[in-house]
PDB file of N, CA and C in Angstrom:
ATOM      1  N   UNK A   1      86.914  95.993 145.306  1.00  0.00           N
ATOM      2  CA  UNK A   1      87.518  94.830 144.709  1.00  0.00           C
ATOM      3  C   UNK A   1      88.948  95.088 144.275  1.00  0.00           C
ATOM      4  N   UNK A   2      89.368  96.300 143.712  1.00  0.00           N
ATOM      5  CA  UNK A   2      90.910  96.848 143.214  1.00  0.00           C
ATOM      6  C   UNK A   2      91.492  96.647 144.452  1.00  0.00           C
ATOM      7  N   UNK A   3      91.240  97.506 145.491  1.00  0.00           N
ATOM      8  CA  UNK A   3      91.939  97.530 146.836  1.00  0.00           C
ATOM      9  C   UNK A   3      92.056  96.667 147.756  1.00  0.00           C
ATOM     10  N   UNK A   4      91.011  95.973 148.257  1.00  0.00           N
ATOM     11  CA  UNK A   4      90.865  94.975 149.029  1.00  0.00           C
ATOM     12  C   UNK A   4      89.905  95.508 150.267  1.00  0.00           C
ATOM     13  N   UNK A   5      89.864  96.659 150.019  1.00  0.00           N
ATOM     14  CA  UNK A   5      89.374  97.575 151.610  1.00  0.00           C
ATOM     15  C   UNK A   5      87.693  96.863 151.407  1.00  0.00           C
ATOM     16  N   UNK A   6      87.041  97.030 152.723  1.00  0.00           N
ATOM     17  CA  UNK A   6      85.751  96.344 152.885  1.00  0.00           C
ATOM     18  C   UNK A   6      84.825  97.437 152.231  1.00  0.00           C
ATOM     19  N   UNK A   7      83.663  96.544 151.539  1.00  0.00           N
ATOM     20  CA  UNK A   7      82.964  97.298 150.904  1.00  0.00           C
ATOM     21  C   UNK A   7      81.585  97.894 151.884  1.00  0.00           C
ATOM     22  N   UNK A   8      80.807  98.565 151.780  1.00  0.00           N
ATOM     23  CA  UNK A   8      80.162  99.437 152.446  1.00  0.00           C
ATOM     24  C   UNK A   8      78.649 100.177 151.762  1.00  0.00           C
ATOM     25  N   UNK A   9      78.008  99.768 151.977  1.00  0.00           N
ATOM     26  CA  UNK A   9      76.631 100.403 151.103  1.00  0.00           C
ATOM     27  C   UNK A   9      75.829  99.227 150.448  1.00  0.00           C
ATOM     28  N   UNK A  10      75.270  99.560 149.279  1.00  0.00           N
ATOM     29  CA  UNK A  10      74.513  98.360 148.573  1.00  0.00           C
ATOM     30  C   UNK A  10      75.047  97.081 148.460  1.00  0.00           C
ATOM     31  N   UNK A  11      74.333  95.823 148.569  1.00  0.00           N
ATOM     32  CA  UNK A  11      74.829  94.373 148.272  1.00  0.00           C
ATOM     33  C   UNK A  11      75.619  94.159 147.350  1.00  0.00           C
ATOM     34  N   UNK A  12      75.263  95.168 146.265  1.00  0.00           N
ATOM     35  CA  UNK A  12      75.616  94.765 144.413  1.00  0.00           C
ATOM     36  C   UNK A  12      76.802  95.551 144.518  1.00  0.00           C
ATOM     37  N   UNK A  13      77.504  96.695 145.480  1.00  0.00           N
ATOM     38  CA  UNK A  13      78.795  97.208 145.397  1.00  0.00           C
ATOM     39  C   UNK A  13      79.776  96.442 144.719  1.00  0.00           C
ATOM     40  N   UNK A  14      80.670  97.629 144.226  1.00  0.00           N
ATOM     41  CA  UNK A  14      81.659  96.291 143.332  1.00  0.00           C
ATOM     42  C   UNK A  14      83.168  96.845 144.086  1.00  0.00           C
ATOM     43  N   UNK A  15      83.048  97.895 143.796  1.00  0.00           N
ATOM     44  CA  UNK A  15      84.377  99.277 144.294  1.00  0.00           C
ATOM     45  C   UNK A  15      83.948 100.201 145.458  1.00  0.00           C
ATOM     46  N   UNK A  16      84.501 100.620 146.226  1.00  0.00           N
ATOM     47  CA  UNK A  16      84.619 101.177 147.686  1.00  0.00           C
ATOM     48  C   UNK A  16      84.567 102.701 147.369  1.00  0.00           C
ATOM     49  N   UNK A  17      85.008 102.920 146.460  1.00  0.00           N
ATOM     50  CA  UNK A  17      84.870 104.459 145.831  1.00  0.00           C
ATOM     51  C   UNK A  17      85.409 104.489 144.241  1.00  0.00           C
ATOM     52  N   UNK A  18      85.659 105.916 144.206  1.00  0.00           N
ATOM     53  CA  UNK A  18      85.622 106.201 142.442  1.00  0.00           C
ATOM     54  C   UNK A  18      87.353 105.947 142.032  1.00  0.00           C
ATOM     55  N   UNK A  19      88.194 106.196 142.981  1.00  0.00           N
ATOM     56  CA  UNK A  19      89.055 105.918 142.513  1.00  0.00           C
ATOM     57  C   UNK A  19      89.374 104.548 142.508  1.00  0.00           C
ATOM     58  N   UNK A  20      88.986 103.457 143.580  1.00  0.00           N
ATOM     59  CA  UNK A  20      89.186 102.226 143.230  1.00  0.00           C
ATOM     60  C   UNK A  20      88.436 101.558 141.707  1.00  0.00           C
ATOM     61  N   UNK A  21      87.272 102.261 141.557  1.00  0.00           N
ATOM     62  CA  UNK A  21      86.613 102.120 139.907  1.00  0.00           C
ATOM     63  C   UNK A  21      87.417 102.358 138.462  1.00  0.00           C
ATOM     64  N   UNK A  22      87.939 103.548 139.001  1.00  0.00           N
ATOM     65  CA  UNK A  22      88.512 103.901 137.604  1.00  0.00           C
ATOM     66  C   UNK A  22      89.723 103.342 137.343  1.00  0.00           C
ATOM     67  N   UNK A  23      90.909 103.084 138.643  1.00  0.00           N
ATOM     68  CA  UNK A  23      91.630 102.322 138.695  1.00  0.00           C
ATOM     69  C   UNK A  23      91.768 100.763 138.114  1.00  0.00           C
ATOM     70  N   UNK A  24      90.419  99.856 138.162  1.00  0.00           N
ATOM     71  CA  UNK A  24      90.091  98.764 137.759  1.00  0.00           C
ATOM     72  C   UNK A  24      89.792  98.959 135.933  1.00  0.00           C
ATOM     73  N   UNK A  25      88.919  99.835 135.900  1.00  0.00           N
ATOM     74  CA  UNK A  25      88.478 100.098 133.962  1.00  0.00           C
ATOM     75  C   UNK A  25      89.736 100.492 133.616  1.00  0.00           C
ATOM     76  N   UNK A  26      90.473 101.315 134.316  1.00  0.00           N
ATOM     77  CA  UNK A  26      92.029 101.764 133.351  1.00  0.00           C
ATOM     78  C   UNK A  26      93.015 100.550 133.141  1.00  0.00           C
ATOM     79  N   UNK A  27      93.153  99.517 133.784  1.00  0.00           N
ATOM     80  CA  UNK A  27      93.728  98.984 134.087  1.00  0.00           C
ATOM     81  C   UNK A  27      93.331  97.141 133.256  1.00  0.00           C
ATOM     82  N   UNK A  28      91.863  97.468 132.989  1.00  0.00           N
ATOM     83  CA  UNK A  28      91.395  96.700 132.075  1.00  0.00           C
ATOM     84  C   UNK A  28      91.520  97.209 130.744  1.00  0.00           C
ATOM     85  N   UNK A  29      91.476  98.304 130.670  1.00  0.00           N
ATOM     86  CA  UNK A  29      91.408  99.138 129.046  1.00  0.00           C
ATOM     87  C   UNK A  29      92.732  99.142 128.919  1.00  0.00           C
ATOM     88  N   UNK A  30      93.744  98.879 129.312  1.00  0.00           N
ATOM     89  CA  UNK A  30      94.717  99.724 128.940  1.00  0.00           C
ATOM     90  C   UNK A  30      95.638  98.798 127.458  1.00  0.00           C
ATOM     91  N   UNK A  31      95.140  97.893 127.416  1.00  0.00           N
ATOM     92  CA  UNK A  31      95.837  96.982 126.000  1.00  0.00           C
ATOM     93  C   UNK A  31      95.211  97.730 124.988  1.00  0.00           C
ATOM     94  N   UNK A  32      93.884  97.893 124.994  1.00  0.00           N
ATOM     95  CA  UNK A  32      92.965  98.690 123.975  1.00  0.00           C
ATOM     96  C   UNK A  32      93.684  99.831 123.976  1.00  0.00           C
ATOM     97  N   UNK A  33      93.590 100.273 125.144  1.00  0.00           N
ATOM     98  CA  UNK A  33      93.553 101.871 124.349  1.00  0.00           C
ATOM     99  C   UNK A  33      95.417 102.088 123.929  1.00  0.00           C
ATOM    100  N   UNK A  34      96.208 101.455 124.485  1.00  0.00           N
ATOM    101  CA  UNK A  34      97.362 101.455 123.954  1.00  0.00           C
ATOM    102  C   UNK A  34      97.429 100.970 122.579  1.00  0.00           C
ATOM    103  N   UNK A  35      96.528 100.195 122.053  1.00  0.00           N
ATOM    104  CA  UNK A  35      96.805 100.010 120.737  1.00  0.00           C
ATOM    105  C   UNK A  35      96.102 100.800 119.630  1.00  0.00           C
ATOM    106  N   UNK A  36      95.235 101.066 120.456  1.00  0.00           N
ATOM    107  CA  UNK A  36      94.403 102.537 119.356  1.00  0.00           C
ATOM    108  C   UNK A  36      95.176 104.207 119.879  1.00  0.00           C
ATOM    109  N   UNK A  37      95.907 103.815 120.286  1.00  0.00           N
ATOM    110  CA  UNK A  37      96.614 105.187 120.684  1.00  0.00           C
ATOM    111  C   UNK A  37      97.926 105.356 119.539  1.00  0.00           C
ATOM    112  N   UNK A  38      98.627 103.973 119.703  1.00  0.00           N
ATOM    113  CA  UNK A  38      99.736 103.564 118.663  1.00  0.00           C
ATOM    114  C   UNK A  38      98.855 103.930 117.275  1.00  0.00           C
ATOM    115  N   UNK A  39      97.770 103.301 117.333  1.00  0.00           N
ATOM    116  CA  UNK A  39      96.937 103.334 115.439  1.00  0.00           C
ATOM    117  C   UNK A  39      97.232 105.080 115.250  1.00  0.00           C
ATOM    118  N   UNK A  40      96.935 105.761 115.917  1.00  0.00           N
ATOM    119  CA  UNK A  40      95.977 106.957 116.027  1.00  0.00           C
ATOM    120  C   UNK A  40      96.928 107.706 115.824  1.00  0.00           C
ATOM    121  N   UNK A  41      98.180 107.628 116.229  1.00  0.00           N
ATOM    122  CA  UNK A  41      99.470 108.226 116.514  1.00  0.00           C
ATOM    123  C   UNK A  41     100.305 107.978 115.218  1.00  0.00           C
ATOM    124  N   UNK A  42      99.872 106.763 114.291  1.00  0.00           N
ATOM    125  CA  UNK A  42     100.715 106.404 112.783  1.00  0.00           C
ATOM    126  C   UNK A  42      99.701 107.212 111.712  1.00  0.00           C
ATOM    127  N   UNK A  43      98.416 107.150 112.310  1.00  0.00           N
ATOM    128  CA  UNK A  43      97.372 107.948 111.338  1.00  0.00           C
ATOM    129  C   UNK A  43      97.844 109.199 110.974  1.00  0.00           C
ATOM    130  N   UNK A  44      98.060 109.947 112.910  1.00  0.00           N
ATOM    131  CA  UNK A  44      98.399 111.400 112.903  1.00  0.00           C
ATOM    132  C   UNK A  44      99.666 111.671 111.733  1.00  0.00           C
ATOM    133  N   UNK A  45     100.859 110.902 112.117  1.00  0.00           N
ATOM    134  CA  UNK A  45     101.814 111.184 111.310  1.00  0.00           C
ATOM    135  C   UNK A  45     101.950 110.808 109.800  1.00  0.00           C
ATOM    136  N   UNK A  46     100.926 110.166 109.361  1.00  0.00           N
ATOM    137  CA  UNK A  46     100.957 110.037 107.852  1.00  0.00           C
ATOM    138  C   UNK A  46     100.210 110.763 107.130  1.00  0.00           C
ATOM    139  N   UNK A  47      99.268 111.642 108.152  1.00  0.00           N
ATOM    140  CA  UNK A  47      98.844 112.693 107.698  1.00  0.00           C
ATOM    141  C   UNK A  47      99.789 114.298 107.734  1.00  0.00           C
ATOM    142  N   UNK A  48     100.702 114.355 108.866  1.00  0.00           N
ATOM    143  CA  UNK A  48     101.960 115.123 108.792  1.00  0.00           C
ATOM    144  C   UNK A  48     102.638 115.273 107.648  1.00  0.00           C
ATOM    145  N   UNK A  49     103.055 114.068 106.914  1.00  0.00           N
ATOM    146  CA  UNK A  49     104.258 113.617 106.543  1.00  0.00           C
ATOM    147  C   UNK A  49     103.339 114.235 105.093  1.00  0.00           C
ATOM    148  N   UNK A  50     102.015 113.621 104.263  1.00  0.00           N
ATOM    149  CA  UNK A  50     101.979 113.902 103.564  1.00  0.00           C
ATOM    150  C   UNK A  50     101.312 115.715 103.260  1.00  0.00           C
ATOM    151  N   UNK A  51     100.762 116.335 103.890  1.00  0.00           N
ATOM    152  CA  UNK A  51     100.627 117.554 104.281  1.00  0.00           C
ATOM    153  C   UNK A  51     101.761 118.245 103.904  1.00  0.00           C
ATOM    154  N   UNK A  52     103.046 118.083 104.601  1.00  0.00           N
ATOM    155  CA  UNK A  52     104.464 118.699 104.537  1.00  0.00           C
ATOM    156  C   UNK A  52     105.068 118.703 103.139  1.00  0.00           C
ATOM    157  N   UNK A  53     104.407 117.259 102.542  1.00  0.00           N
ATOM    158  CA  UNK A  53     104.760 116.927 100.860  1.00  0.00           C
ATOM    159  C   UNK A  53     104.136 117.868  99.918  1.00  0.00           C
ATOM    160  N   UNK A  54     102.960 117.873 100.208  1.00  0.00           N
ATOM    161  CA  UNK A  54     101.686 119.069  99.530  1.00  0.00           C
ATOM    162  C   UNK A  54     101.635 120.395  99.783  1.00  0.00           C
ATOM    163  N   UNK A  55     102.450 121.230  98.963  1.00  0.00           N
ATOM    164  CA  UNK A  55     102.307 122.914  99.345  1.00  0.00           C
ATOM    165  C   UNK A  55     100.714 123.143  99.016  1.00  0.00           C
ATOM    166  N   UNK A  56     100.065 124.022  99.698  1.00  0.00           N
ATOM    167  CA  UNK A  56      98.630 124.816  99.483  1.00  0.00           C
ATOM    168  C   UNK A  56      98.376 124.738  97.883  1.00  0.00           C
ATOM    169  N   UNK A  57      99.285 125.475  97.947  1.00  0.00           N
ATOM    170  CA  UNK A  57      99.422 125.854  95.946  1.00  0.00           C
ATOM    171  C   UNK A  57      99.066 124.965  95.120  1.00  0.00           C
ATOM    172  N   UNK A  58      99.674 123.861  95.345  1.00  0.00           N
ATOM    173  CA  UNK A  58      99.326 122.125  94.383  1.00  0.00           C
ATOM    174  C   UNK A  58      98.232 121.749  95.186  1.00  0.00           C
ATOM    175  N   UNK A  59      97.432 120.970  93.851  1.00  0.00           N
ATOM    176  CA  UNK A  59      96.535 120.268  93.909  1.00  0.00           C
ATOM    177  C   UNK A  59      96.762 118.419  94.423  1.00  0.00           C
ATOM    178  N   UNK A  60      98.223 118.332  93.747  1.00  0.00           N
ATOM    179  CA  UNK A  60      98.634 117.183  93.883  1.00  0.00           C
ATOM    180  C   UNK A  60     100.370 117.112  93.303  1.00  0.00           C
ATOM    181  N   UNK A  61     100.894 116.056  93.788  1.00  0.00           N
ATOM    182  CA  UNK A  61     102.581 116.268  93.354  1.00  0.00           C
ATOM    183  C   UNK A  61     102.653 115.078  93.482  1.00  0.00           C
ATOM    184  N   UNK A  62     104.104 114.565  92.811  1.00  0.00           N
ATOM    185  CA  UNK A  62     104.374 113.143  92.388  1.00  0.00           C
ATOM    186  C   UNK A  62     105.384 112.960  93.349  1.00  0.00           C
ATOM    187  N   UNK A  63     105.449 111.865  93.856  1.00  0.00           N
ATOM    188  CA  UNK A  63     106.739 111.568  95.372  1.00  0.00           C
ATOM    189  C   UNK A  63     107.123 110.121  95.126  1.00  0.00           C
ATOM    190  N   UNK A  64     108.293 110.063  95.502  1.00  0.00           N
ATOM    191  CA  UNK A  64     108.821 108.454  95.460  1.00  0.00           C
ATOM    192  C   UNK A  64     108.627 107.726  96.925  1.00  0.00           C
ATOM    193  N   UNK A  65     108.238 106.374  96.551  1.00  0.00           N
ATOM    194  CA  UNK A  65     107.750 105.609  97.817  1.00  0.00           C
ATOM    195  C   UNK A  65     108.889 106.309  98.858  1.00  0.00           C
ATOM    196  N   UNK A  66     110.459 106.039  98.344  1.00  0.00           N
ATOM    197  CA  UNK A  66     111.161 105.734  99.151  1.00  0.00           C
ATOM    198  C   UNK A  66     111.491 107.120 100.390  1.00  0.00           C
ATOM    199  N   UNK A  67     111.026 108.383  99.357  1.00  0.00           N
ATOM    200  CA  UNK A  67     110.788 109.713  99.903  1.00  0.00           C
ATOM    201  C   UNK A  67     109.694 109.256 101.433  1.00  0.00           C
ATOM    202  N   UNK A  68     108.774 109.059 101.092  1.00  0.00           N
ATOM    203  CA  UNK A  68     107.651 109.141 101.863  1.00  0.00           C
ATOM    204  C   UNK A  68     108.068 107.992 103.286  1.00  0.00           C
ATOM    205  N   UNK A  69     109.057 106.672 102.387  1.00  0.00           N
ATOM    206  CA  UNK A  69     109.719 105.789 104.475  1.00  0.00           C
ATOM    207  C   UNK A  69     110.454 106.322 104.633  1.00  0.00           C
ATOM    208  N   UNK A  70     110.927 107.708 103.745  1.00  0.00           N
ATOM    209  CA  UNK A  70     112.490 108.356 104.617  1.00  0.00           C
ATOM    210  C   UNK A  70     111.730 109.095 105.661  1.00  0.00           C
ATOM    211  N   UNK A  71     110.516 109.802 105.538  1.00  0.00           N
ATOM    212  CA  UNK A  71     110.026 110.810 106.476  1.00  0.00           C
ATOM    213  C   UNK A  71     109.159 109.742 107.460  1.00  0.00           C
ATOM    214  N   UNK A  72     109.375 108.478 107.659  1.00  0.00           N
ATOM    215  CA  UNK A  72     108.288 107.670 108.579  1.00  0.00           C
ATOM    216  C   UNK A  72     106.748 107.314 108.074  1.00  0.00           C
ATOM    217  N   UNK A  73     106.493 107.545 106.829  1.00  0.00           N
ATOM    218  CA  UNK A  73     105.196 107.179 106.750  1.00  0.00           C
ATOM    219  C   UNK A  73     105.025 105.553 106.977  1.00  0.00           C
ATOM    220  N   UNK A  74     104.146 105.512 106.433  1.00  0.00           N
ATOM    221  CA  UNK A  74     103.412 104.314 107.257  1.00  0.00           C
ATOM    222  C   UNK A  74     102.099 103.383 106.113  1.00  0.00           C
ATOM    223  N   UNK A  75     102.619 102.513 105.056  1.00  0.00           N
ATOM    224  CA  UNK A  75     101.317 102.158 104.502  1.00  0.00           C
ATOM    225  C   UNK A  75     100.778 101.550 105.003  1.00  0.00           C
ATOM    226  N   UNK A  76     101.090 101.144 105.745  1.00  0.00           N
ATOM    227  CA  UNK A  76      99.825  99.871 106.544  1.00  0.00           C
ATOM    228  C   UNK A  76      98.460 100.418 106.876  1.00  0.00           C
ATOM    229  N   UNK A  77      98.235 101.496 107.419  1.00  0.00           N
ATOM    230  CA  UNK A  77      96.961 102.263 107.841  1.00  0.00           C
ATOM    231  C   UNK A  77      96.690 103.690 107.585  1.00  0.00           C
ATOM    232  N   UNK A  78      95.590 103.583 106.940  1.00  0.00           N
ATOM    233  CA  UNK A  78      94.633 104.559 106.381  1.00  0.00           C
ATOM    234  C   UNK A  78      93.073 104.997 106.524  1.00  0.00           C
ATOM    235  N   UNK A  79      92.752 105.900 106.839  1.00  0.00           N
ATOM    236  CA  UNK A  79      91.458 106.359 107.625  1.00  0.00           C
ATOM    237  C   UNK A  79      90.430 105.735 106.198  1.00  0.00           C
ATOM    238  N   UNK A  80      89.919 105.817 105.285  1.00  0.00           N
ATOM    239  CA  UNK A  80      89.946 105.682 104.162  1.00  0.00           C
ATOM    240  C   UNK A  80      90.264 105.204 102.866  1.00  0.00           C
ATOM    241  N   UNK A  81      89.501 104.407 102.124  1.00  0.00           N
ATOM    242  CA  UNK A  81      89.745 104.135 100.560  1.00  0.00           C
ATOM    243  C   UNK A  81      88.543 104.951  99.723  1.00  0.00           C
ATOM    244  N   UNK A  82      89.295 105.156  98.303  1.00  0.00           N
ATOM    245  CA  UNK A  82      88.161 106.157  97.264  1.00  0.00           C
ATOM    246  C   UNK A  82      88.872 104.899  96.193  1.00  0.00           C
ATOM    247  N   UNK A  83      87.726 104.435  95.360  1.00  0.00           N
ATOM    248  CA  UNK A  83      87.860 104.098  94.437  1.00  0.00           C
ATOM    249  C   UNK A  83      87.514 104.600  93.180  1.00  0.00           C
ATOM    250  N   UNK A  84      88.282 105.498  91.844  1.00  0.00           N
ATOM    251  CA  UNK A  84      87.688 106.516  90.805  1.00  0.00           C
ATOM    252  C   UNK A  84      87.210 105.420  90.275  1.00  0.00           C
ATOM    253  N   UNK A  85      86.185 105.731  88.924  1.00  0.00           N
ATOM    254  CA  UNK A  85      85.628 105.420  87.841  1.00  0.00           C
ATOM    255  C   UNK A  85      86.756 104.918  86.927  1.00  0.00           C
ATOM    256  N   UNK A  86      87.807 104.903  87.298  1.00  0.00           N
ATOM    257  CA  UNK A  86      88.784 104.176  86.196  1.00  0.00           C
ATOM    258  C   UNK A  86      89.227 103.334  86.932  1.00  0.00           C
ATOM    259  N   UNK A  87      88.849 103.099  88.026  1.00  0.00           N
ATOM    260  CA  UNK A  87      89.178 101.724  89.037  1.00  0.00           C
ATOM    261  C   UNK A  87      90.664 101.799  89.790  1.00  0.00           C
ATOM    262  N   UNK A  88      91.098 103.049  89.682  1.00  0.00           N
ATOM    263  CA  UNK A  88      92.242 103.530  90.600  1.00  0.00           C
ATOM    264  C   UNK A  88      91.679 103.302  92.278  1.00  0.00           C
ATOM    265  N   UNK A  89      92.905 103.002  93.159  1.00  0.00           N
ATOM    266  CA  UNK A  89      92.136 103.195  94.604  1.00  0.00           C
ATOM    267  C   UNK A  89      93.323 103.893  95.347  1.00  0.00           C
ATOM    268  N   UNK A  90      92.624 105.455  95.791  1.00  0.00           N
ATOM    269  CA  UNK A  90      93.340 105.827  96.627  1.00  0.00           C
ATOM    270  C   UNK A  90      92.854 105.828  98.488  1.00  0.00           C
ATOM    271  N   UNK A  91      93.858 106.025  98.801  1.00  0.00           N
ATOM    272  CA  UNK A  91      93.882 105.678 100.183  1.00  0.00           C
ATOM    273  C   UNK A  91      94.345 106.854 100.846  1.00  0.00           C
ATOM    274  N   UNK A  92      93.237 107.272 102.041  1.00  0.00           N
ATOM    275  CA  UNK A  92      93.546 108.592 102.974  1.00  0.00           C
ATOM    276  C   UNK A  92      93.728 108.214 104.363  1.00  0.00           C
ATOM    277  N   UNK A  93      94.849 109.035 104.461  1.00  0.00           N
ATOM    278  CA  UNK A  93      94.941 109.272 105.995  1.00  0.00           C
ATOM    279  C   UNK A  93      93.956 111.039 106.247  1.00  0.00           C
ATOM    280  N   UNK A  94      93.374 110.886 106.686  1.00  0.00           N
ATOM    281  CA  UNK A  94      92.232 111.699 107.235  1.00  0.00           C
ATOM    282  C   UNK A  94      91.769 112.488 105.479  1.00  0.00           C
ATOM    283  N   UNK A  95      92.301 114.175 105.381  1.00  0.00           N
ATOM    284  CA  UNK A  95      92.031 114.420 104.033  1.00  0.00           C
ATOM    285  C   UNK A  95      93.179 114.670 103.416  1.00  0.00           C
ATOM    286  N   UNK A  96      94.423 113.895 103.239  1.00  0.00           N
ATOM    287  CA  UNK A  96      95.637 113.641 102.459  1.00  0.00           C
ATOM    288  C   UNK A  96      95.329 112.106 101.932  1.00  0.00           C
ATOM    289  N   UNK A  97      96.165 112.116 100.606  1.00  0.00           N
ATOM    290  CA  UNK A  97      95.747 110.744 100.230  1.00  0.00           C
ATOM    291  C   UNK A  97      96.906 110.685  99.169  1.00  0.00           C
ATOM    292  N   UNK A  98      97.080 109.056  98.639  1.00  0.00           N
ATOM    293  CA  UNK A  98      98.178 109.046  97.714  1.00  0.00           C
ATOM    294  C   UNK A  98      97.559 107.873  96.914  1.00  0.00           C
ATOM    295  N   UNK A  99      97.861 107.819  95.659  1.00  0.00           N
ATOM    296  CA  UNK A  99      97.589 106.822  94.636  1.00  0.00           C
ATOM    297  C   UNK A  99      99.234 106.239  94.146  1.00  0.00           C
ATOM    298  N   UNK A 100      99.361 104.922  94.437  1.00  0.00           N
ATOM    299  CA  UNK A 100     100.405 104.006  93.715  1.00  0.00           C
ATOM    300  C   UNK A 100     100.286 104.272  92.390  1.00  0.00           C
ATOM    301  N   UNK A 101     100.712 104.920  91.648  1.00  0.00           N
ATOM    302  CA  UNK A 101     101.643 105.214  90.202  1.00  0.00           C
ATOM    303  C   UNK A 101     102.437 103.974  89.489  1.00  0.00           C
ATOM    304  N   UNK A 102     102.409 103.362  90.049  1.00  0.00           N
ATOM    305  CA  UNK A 102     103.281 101.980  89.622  1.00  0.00           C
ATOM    306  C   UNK A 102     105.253 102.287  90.350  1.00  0.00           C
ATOM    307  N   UNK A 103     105.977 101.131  89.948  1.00  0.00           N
ATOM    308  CA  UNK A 103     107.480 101.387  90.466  1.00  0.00           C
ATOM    309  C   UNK A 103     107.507 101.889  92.012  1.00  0.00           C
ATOM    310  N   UNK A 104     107.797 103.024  92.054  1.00  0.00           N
ATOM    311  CA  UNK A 104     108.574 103.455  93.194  1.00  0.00           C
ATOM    312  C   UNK A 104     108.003 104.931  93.174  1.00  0.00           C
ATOM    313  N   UNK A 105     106.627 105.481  92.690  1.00  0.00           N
ATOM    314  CA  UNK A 105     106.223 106.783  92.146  1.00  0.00           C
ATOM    315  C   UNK A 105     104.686 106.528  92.998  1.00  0.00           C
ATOM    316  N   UNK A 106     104.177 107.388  93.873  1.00  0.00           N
ATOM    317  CA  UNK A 106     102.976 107.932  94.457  1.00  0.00           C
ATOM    318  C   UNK A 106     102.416 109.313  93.892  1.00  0.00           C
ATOM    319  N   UNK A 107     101.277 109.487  93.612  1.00  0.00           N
ATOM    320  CA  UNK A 107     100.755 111.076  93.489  1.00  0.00           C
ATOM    321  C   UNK A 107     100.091 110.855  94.905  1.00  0.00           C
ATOM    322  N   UNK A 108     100.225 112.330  95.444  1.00  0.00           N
ATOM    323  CA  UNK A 108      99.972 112.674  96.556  1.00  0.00           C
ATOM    324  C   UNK A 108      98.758 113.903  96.449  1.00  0.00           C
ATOM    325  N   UNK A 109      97.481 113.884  97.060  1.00  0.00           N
ATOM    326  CA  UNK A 109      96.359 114.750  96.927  1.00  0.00           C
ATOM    327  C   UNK A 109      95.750 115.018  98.167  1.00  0.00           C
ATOM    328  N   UNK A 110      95.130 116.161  98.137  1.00  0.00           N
ATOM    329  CA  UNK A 110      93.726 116.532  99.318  1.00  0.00           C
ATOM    330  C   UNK A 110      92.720 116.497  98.755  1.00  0.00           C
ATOM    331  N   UNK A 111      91.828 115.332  99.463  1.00  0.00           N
ATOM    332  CA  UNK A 111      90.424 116.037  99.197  1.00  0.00           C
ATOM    333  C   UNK A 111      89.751 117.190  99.076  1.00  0.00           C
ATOM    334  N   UNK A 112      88.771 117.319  98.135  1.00  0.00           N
ATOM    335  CA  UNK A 112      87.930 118.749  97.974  1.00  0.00           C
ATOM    336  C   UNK A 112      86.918 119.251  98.614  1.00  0.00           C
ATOM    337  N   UNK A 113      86.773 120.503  99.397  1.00  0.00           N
ATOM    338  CA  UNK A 113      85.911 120.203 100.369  1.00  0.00           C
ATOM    339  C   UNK A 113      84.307 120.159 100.124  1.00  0.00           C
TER     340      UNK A 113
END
């Protein structure tokens, strides 16, 4: 059906071989997976960005929003929400995470394993 070439074998054939198959699913997938590739790719780097913020040593450190769009982060998407017992909600990109502080101030943390 991708190619046009005549089909050959069972009635229910759809594709002439494997590459005319995969050719057709790639070619149908490809809005999807381009847009979960883009997601996946802002995830990766907001987990970069805050990693690079967090030495080993700290548990957690205080950063200004405007720090965190100078290096490209990204609030729009986050693997994750934790909501504490004092009704704070932080938000992770994989196991980095940051809590809004109010103003222009984030604390930045890793989960514990």
């Amino acid at each position: 059906m991708s190619c046009g070439k005549p089909l050959k074998g069972r009635l229910d054939k759809k594709f002439c071989d494997d590459y005319c198959r995969n050719a057709f699913n790639n070619q149908s997938n490809s809005d999807q997976n381009n847009f979960m590739r883009n997601v996946n790719n802002i995830l990766r780097k907001n987990r970069r960005v805050l990693e690079e913020l967090l030495p080993a040593e700290l548990e957690t450190r205080r950063i200004s929003k405007t720090k965190l769009l100078e290096l490209g982060f990204n609030f729009t998407y986050h693997t994750q929400q934790y909501t504490n017992v004092k009704g704070q909600v932080y938000y992770y990109s994989y196991e980095y995470g940051y809590l809004s502080l109010g103003e222009d101030l984030y604390l930045i943390c890793k989960m514990k394993s």
